[in-house]
Protein backbone atom coordinates (compact mmCIF):
# COMPACT_ATOMS: atom_id res chain seq x y z
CA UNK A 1 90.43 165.15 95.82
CA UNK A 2 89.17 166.78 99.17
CA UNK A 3 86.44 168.70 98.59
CA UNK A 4 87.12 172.63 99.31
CA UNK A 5 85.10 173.47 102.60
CA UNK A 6 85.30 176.97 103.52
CA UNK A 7 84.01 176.65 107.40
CA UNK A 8 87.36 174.99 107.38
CA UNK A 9 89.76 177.80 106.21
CA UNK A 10 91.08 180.16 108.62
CA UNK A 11 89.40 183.46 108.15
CA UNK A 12 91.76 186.68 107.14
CA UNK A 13 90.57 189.71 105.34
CA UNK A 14 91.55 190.93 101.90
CA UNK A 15 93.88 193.13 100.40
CA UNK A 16 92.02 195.75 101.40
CA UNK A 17 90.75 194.86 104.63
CA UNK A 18 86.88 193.73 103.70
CA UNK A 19 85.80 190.13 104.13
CA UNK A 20 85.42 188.08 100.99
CA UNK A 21 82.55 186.55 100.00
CA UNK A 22 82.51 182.33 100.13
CA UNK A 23 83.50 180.64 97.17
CA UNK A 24 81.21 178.67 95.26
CA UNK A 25 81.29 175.18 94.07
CA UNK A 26 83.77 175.82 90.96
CA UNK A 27 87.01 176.44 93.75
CA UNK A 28 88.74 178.73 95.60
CA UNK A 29 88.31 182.38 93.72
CA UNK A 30 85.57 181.35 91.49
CA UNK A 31 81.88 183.18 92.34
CA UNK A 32 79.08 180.84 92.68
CA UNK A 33 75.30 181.45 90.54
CA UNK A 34 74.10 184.18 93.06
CA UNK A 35 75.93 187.62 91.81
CA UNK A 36 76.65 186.61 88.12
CA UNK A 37 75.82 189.43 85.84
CA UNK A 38 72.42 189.47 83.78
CA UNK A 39 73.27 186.60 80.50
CA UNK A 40 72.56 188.69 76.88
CA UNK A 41 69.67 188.46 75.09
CA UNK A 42 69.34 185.75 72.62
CA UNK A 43 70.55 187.18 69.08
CA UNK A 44 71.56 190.43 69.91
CA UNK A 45 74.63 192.11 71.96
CA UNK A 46 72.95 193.91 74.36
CA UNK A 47 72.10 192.81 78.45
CA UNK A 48 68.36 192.39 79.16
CA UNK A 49 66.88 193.08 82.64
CA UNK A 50 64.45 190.42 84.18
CA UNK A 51 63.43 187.35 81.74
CA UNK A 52 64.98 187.57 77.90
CA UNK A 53 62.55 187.26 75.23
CA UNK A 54 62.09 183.69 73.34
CA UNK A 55 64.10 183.85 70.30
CA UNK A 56 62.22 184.73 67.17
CA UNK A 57 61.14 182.26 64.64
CA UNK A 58 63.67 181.54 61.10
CA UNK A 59 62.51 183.54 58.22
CA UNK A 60 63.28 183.76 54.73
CA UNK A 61 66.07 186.48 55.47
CA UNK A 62 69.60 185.86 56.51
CA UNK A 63 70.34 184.12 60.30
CA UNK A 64 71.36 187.07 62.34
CA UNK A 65 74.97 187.37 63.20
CA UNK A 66 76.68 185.41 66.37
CA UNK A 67 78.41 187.74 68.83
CA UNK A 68 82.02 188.43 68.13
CA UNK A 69 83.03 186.03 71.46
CA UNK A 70 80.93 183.60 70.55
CA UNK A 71 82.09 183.19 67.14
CA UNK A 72 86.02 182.19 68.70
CA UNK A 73 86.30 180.53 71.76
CA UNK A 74 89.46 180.15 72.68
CA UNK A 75 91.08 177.27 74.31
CA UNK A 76 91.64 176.53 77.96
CA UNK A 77 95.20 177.24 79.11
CA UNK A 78 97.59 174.76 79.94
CA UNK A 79 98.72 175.00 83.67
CA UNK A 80 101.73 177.57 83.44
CA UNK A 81 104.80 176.91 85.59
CA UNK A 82 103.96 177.30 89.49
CA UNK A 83 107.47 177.85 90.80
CA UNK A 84 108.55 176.36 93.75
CA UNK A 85 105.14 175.55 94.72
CA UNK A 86 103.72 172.12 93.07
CA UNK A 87 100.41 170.71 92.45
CA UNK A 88 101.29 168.18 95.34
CA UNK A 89 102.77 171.10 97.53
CA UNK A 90 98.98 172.71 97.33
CA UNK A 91 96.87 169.70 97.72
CA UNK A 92 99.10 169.06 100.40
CA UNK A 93 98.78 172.71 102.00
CA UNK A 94 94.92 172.53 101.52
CA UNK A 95 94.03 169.50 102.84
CA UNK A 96 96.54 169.96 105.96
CA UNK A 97 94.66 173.41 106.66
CA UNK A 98 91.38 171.74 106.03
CA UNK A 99 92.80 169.37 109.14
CA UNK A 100 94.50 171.49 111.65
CA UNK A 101 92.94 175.30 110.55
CA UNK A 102 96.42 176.78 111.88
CA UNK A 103 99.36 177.51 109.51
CA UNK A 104 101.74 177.27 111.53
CA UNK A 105 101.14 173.80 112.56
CA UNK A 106 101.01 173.19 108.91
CA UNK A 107 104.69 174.93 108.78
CA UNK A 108 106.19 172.62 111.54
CA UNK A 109 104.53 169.02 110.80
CA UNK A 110 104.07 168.98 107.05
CA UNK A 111 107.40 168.12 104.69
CA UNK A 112 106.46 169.57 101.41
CA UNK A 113 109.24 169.45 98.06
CA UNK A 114 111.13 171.87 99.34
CA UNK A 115 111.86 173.77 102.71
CA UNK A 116 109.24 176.71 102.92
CA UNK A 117 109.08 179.28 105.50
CA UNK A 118 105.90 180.34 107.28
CA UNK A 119 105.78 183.37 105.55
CA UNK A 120 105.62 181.49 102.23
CA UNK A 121 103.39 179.37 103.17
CA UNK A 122 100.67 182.05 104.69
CA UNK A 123 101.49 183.78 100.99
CA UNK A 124 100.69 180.94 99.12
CA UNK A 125 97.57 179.91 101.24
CA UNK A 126 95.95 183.71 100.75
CA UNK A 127 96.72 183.57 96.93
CA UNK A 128 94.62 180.18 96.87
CA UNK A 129 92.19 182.12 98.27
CA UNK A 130 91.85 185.98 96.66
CA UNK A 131 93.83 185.80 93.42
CA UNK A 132 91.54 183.91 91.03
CA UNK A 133 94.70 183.43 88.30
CA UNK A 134 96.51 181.34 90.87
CA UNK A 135 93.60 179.54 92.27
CA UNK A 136 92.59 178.63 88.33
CA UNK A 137 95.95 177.30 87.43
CA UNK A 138 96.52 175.58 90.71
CA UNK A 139 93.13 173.66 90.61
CA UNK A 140 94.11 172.54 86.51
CA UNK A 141 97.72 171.38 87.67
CA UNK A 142 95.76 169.32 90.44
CA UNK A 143 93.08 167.86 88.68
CA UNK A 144 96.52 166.42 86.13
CA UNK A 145 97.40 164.54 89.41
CA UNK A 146 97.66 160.53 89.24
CA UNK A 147 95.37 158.83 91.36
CA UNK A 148 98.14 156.98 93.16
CA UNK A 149 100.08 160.66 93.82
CA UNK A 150 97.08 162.39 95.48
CA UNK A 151 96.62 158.61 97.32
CA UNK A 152 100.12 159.37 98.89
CA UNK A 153 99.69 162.55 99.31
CA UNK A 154 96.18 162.44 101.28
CA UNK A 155 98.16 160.20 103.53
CA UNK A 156 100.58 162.52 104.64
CA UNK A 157 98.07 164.47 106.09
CA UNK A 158 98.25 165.67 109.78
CA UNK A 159 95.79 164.49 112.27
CA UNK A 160 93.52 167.04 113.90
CA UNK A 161 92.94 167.35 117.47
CA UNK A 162 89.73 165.49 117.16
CA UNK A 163 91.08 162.82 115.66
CA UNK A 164 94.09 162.67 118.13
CA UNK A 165 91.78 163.17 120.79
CA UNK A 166 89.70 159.45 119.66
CA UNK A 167 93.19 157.88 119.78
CA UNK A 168 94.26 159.03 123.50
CA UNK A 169 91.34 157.01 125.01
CA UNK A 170 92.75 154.04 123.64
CA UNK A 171 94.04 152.24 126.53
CA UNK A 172 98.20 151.45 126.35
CA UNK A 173 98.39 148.27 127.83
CA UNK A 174 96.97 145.25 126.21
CA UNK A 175 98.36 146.43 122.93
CA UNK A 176 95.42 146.94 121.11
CA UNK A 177 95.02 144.93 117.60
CA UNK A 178 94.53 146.40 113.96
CA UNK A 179 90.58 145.73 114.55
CA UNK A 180 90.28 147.91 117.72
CA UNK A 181 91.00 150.96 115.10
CA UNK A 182 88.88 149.82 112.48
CA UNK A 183 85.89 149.65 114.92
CA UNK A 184 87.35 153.21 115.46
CA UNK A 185 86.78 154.45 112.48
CA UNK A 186 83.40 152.62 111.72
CA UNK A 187 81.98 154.61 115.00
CA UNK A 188 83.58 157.84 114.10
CA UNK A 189 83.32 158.22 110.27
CA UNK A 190 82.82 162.01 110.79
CA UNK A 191 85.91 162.46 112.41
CA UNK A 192 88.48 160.51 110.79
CA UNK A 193 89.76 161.81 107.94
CA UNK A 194 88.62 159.97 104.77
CA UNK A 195 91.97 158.54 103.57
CA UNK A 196 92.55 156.79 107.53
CA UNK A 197 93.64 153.18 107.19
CA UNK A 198 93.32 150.63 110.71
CA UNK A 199 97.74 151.02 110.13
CA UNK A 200 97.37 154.53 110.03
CA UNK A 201 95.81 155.18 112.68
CA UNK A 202 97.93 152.14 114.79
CA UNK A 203 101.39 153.76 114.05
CA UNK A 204 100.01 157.56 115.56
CA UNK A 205 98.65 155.97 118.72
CA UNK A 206 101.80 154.20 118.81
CA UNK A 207 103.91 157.39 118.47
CA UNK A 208 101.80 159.07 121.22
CA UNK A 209 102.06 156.06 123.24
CA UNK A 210 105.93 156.69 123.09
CA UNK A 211 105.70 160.57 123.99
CA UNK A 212 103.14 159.06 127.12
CA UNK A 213 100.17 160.95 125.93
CA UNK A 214 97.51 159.14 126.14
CA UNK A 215 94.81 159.54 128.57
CA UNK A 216 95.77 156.34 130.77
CA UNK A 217 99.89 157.47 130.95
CA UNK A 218 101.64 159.64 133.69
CA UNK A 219 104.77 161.17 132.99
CA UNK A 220 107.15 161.39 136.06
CA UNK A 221 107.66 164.89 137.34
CA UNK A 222 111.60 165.89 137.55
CA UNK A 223 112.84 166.52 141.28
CA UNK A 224 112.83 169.51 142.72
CA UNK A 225 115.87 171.63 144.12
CA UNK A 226 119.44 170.71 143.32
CA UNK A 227 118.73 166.87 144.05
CA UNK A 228 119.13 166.33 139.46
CA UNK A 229 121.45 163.98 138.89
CA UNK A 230 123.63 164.82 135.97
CA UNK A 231 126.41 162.62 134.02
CA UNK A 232 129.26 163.92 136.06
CA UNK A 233 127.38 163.35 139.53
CA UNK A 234 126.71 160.02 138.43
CA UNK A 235 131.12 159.36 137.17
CA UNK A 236 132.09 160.72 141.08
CA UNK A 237 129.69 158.39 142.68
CA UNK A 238 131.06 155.05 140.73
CA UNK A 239 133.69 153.07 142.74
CA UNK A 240 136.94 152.31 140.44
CA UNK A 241 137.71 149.43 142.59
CA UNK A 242 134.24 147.55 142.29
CA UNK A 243 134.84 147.47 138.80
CA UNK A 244 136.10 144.25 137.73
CA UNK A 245 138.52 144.28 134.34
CA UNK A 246 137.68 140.83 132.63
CA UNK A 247 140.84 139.05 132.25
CA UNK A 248 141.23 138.32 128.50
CA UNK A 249 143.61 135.41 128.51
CA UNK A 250 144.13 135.14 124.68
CA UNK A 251 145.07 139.00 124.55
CA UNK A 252 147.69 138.56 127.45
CA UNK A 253 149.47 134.94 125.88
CA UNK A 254 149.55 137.38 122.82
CA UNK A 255 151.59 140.30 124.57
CA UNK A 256 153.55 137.70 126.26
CA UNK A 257 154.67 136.07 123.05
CA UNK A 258 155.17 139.59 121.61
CA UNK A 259 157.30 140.70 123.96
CA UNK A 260 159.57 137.65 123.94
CA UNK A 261 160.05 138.10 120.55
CA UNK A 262 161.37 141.48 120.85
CA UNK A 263 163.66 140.97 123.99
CA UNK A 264 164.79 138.00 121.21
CA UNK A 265 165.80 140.75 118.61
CA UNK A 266 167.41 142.75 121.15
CA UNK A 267 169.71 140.13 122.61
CA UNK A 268 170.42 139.13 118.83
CA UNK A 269 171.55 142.97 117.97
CA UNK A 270 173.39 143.18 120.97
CA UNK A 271 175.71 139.92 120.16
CA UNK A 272 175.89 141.14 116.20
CA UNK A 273 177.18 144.56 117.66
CA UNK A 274 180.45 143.67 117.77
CA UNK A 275 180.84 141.90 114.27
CA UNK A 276 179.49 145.09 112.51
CA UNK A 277 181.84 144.83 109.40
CA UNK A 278 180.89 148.09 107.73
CA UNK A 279 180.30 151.58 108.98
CA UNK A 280 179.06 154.32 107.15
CA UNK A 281 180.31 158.04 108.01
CA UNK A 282 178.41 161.48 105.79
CA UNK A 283 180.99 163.07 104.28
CA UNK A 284 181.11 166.85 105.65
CA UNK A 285 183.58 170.08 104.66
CA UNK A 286 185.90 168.69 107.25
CA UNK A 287 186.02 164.81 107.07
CA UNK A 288 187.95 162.61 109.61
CA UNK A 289 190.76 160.50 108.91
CA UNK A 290 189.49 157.70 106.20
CA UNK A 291 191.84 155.24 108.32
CA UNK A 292 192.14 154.01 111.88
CA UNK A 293 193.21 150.94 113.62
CA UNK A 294 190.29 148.75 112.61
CA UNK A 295 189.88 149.82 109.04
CA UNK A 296 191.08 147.62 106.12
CA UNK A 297 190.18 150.15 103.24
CA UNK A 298 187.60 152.17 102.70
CA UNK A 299 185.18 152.68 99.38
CA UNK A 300 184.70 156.65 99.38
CA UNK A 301 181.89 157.46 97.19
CA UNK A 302 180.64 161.05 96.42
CA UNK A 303 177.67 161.72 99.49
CA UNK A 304 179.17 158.54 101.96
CA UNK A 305 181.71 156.60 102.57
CA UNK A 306 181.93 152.69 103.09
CA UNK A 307 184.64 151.68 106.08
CA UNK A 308 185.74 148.06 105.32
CA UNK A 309 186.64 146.20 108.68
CA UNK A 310 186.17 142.58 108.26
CA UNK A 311 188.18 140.46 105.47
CA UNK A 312 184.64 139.99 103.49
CA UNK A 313 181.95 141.73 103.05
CA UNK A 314 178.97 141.87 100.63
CA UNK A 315 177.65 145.19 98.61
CA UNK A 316 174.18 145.66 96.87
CA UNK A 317 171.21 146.89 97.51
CA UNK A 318 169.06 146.34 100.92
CA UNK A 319 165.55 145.23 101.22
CA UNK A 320 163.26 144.10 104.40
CA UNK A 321 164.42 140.76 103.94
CA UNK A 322 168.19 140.88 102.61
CA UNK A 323 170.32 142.26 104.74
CA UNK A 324 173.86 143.18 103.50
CA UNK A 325 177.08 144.71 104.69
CA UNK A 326 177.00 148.05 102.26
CA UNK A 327 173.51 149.37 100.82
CA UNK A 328 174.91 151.24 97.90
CA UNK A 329 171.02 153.26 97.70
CA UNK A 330 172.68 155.78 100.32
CA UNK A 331 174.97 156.49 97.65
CA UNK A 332 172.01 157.15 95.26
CA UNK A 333 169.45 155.66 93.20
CA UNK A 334 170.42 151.75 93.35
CA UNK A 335 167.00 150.39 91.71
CA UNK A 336 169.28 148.88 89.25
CA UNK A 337 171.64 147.79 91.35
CA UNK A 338 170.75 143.62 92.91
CA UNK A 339 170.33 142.93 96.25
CA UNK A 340 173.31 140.89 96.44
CA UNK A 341 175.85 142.49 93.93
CA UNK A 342 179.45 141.94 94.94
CA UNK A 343 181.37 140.59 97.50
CA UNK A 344 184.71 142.13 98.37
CA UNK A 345 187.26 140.08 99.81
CA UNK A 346 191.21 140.18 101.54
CA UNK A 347 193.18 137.10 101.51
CA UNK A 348 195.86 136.11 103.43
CA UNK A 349 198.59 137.61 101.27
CA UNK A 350 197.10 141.58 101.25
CA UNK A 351 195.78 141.55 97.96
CA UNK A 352 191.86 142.49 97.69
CA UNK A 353 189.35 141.34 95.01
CA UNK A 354 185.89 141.82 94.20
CA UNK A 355 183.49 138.94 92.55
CA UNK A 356 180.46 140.28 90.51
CA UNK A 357 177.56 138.14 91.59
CA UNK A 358 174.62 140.37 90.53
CA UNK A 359 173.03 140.78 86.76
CA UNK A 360 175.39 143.89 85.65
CA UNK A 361 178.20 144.24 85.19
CA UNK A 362 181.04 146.08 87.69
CA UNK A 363 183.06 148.27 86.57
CA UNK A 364 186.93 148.43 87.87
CA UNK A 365 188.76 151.56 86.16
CA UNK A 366 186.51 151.31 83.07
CA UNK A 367 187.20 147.33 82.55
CA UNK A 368 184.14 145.50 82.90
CA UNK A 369 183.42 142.43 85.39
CA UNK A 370 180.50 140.73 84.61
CA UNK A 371 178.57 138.05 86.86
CA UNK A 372 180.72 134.95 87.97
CA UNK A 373 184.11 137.04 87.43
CA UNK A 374 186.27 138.92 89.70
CA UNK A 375 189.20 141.52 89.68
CA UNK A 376 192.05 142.82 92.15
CA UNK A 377 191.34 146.14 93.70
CA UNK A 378 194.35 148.30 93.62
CA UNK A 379 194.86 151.32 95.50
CA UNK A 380 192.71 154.12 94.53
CA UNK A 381 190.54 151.82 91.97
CA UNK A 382 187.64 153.47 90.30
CA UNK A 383 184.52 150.96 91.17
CA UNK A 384 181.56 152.30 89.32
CA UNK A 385 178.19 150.04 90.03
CA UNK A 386 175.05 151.05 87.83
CA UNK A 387 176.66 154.79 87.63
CA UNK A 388 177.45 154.94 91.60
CA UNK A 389 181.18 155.70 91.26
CA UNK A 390 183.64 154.99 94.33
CA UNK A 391 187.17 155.39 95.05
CA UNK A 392 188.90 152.02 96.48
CA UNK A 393 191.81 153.47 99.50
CA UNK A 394 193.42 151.10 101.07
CA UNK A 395 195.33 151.16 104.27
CA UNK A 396 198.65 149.98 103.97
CA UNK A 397 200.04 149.88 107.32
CA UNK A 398 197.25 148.19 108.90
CA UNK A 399 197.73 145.80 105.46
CA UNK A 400 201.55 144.94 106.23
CA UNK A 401 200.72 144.18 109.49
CA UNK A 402 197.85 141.63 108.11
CA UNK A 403 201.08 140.09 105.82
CA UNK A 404 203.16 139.49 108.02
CA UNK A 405 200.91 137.73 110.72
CA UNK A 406 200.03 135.45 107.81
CA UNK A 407 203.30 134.86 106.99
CA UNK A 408 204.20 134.15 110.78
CA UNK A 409 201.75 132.07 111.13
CA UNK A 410 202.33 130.25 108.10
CA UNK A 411 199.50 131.04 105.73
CA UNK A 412 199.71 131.15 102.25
């Protein structure tokens, strides 16, 4: 531990505005030999003035009595609770005054346990000084240190201007070698703090190598006038058209092969346009006609409704790779329903039938179809499908007309 120097401290008065006297070699509060009051006399209670009488000789009688404070002593008290401040905080605090003698540059450059403000740390630094409680504590809770804390600790310490001053004269170019700063401290023991290492000192010459102050480095005076060049001065002088853009072949085959594969999906929906079997219509206060020229029959449900205009098509549910004619999940929920459950179907003589070729069975006014079955769909058939319900129209005239082509032509 550094030892307490008090040509070091900064010098501010009192409480009360007179100039205390230096401390003595027990620490900071603590009153050296010179000024202790007169020591009793041997035996008795009382103070003696000048040199104290030898004791007197053991007689027959009884010893005389001890003083009352001699006969406890009481134990040293532990260090109490500091606060924020810790024992490293004020070894850290002295020894960083003992380097710089300013507080403030103790304030800015020193990172103690927690963030202090200048004020603090001026309060702190005059109660290490003038109130003897603190200072006795303090010094206990420092001495309990481990020798590898107050190791790191003296470390940490800032350099003074002397010392920084030794380490501008070193020359920036060659880089200079680990021994150059040991020689450096072996001529300057005085100066160096005690605690320097060779690394030490390397890494602050090297940091005031980088802010170009040492003795041999000239830092380049900005331009006078309006002639500073700022960011957006700099963007108006570039030229857009000496800039070359670096052709990236493997990104342009990729957008090339991208975009044929959408015109692809395009020209596919465009020729599938026309062979849309199913169209699905909300069903509003005022619906429009269930039946037109191109409609078959229609499944009405309660929210949509299902327009049948090819002789087949398929129902279930839809998914991003099964595509069907009628997604029964705009009905409602259809998470029970399979993607492929039924297949409705007209044949040539007008009659319609669906086949059941999910897991569950279909429903056809309350008679069940299971899987690998089918049933004729009548005119206003109830079709329920995993509790969907739907109402089965068909359209007769457009139906008749179906018949009798077939039987024109000959069909069955």
């Amino acid at each position: 531990m550094t030892s307490w120097s008090r040509a070091a401290w900064p010098s501010p008065r009192g409480p009360r505005g007179a100039p205390s006297p230096p401390p003595g070699p027990g620490g900071l509060g603590q009153r050296g030999g010179e000024g202790r009051p007169a020591s009793p006399a041997p035996g008795t209670g009382k103070r003696c003035r000048g040199p104290c009488p030898p004791p007197a000789p053991p007689g027959p009688g009884p010893p005389p009595a001890l003083p009352k404070r001699l006969k406890k002593s009481k134990p040293s008290p532990a260090p109490r609770d500091l606060g924020r401040w810790k024992p490293a905080d004020d070894l850290l605090l002295i020894n960083a005054v003992l380097q710089t003698n300013d507080l403030t540059s103790v304030h800015l450059g020193v990172k103690f346990s927690c963030r202090f403000t200048l004020r603090e740390i001026q309060e702190r630094w005059y109660s290490l000084l003038y109130d003897p409680v603190i200072c006795k504590h303090s010094c206990q809770a420092m001495r309990q240190l481990h020798p590898e804390a107050v190791a790191a600790i003296q470390s940490k310490v800032l350099f003074s201007k002397a010392e920084e001053q030794l380490l501008t004269r070193v020359p920036s170019s060659p880089v200079p070698s680990l021994d150059t700063f040991q020689e450096l401290l072996q001529r300057h023991p005085a100066v160096f703090y005690p605690a320097r290492t060779p690394k030490a000192l390397q890494l602050h010459w090297q940091l005031l190598r980088q802010y170009h102050l040492l003795q041999d480095q000239t830092v380049q005076p900005l331009p006078k006038g309006d002639q500073v060049l700022n960011f957006s001065d700099a963007e108006e002088l570039l030229d857009d058209g000496k800039l070359r853009d670096v052709r990236d072949e493997v990104l342009e085959h990729e957008l090339t092969v991208a975009d044929r594969r959408q015109k692809r999906e395009i020209r596919q929906l465009e020729q599938e346009l026309q062979r849309w079997q199913v169209l699905v219509d909300s069903i509003t206060g005022m619906s429009s006609p269930d039946f037109d020229s191109q409609t078959l029959a229609v499944l009405r449900g309660r929210m949509v409704r299902y327009l049948m205009r090819s002789r087949e098509i398929t129902l279930g549910r839809a998914t991003k790779d099964n595509q069907i004619d009628v997604d029964l999940a705009l009905e409602g929920p259809a998470w029970k329903i399979s993607r492929k459950q039924g297949v409705i179907k007209l044949k040539n003589n007008g009659e319609f039938f669906i086949a059941n070729e999910g897991r569950r069975p279909i429903f056809i006014d309350g008679r069940p179809v299971l899987g690998g079955s089918k049933w004729k769909l009548c005119n206003n058939s109830v079709v329920e499908i995993a509790s969907l319900r739907f109402v089965f129209l068909i359209n007769h005239e457009l139906i008749g007309a179906v018949r009798s082509e077939a039987a024109r032509l000959g069909h069955p």
